[in-house]
C-alpha atoms as a PDB file:
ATOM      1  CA  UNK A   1      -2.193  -3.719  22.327  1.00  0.00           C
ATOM      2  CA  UNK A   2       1.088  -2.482  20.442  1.00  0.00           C
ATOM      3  CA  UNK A   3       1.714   0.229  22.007  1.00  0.00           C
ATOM      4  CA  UNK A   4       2.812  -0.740  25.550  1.00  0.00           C
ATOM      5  CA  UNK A   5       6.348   0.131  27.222  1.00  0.00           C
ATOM      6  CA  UNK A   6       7.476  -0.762  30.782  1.00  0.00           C
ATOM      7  CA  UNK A   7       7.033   2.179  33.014  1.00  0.00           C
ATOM      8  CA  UNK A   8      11.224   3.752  33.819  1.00  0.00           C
ATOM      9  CA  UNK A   9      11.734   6.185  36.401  1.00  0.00           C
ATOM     10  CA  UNK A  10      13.318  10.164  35.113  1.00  0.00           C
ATOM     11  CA  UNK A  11      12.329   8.972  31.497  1.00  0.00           C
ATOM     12  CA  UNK A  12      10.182  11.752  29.773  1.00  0.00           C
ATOM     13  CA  UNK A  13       6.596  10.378  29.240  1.00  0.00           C
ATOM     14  CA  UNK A  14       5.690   9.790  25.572  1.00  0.00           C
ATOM     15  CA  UNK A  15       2.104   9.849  24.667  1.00  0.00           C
ATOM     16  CA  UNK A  16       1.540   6.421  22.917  1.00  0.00           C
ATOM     17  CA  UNK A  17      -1.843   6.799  22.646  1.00  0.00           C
ATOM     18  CA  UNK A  18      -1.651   9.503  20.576  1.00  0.00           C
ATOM     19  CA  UNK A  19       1.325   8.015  18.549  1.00  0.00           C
ATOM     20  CA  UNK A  20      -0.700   5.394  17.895  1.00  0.00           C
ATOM     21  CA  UNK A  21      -3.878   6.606  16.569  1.00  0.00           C
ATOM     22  CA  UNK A  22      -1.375   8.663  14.540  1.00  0.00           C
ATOM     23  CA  UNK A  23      -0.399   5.540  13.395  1.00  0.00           C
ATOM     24  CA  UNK A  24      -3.958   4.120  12.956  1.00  0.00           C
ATOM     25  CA  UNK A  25      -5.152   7.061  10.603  1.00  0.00           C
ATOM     26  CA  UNK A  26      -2.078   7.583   8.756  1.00  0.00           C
ATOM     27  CA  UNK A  27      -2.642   3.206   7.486  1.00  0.00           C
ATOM     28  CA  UNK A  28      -6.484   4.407   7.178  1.00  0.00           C
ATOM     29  CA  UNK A  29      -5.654   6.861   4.689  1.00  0.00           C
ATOM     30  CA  UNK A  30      -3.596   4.195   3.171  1.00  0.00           C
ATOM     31  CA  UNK A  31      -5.636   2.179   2.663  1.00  0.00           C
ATOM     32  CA  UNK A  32      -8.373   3.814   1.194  1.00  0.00           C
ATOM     33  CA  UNK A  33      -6.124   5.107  -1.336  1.00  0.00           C
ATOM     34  CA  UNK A  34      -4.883   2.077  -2.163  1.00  0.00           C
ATOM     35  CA  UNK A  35      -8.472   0.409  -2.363  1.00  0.00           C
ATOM     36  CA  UNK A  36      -9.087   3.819  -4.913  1.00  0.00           C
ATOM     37  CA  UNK A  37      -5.966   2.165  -6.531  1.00  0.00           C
ATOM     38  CA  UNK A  38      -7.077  -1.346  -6.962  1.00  0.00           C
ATOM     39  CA  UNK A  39     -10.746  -0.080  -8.394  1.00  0.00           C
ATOM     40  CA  UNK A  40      -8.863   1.453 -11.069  1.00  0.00           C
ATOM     41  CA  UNK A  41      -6.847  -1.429 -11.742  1.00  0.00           C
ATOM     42  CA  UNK A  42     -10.328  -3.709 -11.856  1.00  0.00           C
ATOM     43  CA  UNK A  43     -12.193  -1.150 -13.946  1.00  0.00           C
ATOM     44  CA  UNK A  44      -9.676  -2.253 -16.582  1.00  0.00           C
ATOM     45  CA  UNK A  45     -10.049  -5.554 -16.115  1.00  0.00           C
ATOM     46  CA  UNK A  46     -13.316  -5.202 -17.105  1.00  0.00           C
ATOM     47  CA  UNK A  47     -13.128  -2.656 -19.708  1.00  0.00           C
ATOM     48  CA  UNK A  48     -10.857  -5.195 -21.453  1.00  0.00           C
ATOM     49  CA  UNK A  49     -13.064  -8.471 -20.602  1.00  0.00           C
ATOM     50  CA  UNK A  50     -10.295 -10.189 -19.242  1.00  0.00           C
ATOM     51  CA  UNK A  51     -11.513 -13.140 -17.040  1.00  0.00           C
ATOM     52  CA  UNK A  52     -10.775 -12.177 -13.226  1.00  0.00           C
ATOM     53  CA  UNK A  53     -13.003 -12.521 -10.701  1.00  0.00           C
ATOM     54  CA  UNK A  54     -13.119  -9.557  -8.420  1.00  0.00           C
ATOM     55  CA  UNK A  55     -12.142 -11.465  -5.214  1.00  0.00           C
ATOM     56  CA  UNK A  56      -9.026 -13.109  -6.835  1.00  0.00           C
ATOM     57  CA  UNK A  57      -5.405 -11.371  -5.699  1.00  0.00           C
ATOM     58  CA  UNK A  58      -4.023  -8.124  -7.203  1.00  0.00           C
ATOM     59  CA  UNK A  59      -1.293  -9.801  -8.306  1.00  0.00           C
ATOM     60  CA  UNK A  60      -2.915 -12.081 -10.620  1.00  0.00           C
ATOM     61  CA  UNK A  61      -5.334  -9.508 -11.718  1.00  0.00           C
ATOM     62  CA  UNK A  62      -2.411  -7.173 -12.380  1.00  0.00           C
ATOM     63  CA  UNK A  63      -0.902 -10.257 -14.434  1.00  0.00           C
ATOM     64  CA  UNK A  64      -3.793 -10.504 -16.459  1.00  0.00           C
ATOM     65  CA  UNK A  65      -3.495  -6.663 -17.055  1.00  0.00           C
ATOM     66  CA  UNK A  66       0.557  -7.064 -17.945  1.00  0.00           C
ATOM     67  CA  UNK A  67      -0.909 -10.306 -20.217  1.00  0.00           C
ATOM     68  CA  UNK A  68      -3.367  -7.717 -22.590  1.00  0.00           C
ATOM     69  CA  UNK A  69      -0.633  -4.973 -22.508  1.00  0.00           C
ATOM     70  CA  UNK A  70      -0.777  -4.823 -26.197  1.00  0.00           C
ATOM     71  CA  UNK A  71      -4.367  -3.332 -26.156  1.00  0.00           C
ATOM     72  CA  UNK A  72      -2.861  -0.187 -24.497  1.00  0.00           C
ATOM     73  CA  UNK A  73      -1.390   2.699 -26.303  1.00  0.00           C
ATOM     74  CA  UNK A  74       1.710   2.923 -23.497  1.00  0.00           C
ATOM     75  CA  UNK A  75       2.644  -0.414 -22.638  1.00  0.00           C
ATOM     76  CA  UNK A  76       5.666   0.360 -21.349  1.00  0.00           C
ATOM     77  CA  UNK A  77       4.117   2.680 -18.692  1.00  0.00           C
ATOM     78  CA  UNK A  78       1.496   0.270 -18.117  1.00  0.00           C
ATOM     79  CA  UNK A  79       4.583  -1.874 -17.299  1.00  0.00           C
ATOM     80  CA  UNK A  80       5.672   0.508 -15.002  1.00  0.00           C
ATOM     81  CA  UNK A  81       2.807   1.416 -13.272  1.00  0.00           C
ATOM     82  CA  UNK A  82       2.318  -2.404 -12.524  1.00  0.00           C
ATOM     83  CA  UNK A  83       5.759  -2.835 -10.604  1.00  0.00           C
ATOM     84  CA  UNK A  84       4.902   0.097  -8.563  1.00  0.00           C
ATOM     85  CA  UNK A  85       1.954  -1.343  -7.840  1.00  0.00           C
ATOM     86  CA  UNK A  86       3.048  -4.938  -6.908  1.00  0.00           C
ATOM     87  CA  UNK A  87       6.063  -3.092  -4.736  1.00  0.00           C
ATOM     88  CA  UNK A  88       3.170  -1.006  -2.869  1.00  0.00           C
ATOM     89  CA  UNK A  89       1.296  -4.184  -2.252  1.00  0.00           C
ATOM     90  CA  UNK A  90       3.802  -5.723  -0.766  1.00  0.00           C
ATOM     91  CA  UNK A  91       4.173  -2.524   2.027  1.00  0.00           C
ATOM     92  CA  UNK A  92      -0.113  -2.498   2.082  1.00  0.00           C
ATOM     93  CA  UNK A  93      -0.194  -6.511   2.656  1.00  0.00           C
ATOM     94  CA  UNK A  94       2.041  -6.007   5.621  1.00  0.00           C
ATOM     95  CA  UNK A  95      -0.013  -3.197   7.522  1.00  0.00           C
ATOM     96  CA  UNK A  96      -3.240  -5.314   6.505  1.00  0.00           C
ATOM     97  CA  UNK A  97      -1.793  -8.158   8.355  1.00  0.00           C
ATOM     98  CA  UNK A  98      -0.219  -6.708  11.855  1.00  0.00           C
ATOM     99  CA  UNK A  99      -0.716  -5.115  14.540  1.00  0.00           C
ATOM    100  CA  UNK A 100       0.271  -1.528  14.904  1.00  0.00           C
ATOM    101  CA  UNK A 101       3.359  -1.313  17.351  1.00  0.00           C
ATOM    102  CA  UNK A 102       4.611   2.048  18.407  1.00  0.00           C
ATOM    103  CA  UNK A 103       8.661   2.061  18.712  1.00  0.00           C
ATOM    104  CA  UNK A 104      10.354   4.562  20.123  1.00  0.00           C
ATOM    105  CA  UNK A 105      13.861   5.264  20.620  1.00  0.00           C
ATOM    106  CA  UNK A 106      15.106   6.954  23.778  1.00  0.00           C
ATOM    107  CA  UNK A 107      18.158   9.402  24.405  1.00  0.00           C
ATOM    108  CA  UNK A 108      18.857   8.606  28.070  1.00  0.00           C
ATOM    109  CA  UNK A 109      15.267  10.084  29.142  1.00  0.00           C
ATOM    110  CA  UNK A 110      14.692  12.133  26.464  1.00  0.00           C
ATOM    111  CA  UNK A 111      12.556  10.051  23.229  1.00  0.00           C
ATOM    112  CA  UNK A 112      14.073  11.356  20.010  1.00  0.00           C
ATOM    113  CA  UNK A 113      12.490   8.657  17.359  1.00  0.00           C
ATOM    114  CA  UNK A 114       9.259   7.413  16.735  1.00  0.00           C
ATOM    115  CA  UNK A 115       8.299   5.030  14.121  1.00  0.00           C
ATOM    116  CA  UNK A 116       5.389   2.265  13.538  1.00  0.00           C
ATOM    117  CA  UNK A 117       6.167  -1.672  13.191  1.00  0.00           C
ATOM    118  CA  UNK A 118       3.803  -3.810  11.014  1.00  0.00           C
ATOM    119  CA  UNK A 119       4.661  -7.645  11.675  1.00  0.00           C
ATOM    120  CA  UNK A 120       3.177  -9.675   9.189  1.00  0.00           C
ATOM    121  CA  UNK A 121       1.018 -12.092  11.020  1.00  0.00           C
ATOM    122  CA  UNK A 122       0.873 -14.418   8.014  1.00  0.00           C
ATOM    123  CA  UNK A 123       4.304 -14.816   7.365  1.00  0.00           C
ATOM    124  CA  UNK A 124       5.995 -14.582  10.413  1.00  0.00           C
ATOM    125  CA  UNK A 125       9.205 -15.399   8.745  1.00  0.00           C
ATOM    126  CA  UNK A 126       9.480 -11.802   7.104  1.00  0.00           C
ATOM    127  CA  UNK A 127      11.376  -8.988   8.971  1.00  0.00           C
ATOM    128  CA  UNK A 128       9.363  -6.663  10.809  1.00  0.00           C
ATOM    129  CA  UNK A 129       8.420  -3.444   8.307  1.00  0.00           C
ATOM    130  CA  UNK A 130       9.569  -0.086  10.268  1.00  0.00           C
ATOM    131  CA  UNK A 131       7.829   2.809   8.869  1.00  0.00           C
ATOM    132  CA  UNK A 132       8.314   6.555  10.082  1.00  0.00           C
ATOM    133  CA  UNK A 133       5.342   9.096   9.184  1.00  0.00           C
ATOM    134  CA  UNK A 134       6.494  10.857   6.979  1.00  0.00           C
ATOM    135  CA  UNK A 135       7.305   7.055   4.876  1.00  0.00           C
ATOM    136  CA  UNK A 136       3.164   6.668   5.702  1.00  0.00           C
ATOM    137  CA  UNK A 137       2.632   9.693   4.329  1.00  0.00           C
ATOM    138  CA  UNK A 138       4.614   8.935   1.363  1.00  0.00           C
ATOM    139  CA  UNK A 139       2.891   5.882   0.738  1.00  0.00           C
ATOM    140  CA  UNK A 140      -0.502   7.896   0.721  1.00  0.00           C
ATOM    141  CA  UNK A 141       0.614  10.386  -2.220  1.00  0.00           C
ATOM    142  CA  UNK A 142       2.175   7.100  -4.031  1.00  0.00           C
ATOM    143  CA  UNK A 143      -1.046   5.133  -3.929  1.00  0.00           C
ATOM    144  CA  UNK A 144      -2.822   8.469  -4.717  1.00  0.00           C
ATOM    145  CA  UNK A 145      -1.019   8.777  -7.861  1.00  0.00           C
ATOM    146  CA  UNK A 146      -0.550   5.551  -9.433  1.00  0.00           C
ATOM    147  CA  UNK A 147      -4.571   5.119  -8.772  1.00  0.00           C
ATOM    148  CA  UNK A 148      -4.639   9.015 -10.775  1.00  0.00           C
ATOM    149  CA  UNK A 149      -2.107   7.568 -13.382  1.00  0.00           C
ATOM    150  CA  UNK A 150      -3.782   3.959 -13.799  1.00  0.00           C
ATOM    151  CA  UNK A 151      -7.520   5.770 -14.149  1.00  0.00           C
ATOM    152  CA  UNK A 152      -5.883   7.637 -17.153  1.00  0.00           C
ATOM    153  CA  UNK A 153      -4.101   4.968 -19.371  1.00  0.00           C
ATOM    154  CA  UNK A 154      -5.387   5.293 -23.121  1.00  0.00           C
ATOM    155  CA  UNK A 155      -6.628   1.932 -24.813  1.00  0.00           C
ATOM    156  CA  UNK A 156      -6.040   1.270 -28.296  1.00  0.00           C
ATOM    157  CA  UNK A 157      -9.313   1.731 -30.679  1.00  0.00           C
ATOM    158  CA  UNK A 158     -10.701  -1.660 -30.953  1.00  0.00           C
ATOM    159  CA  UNK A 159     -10.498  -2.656 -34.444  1.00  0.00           C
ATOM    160  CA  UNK A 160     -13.696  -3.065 -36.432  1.00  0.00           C
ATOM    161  CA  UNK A 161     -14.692  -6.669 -37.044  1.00  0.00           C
ATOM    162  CA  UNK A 162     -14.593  -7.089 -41.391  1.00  0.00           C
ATOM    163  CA  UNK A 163     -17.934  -7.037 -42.767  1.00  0.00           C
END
């Protein structure tokens, strides 16, 4: 279930469970952020009437955003924003896709480290993502405010068609 560890006399007990759900709210929180995030990125999408349909990738959405970056008055920090983005997605594609393990690093019989391990079930051949909480937590506020940022990005007037 990811979170168990073979049972070692004289070594301090760790609660897993609790690690673990820990672990399950902290990629909860995550993700709803991160789905926050990705409604802001479609609600330009279709402000601009760029063809997408919703259940297409990110990635090629966000390409179709980096595509119309001229109709935005900061392209450049549209630019940005979407490299953020695509690195996030990367981290959120990996907890989507594994199984929460619970590691944890012992000190003789004393645990002194904790972190969570997201293995990719889709592509097995990338390295297993080790995250500590406060990284989660990190993630949280950066998903936060690029969804904050990306709500906020100014289009340029449309021009009036000639009469």
């Amino acid at each position: 279930m990811g979170c168990e560890v073979p049972v070692i006399k004289e070594v301090e007990a760790v609660d897993l469970r609790a690690l673990r759900e820990r672990g399950q709210l902290l990629r909860g929180e995550f993700l709803d952020a991160f789905a926050k995030l990705e409604t802001a990125v479609m609600d330009y999408i279709v402000r601009l009437e760029l063809k997408a349909a919703p259940g297409i990738p990110l990635t090629q959405k966000l390409t179709r955003l980096s595509g119309a970056k001229d109709r935005f008055v900061h392209p450049k920090k549209l630019e940005e924003r979407i490299k953020a983005i695509t690195l996030l997605n990367d981290k959120r594609t990996d907890l989507v896709h594994a199984v929460l393990t619970v590691i944890v690093r012992y000190d003789g019989s004393k645990a002194i480290e904790n972190w969570f391990g997201f293995q990719n079930a889709c592509h097995t051949d990338k390295k297993l993502r080790i995250v500590t909480v406060e990284e989660m937590k990190d993630m949280v506020r950066e998903a936060k405010q690029l969804s904050s940022q990306f709500s906020h990005q100014q289009l340029k007037e449309a021009t009036p068609a000639a009469p």
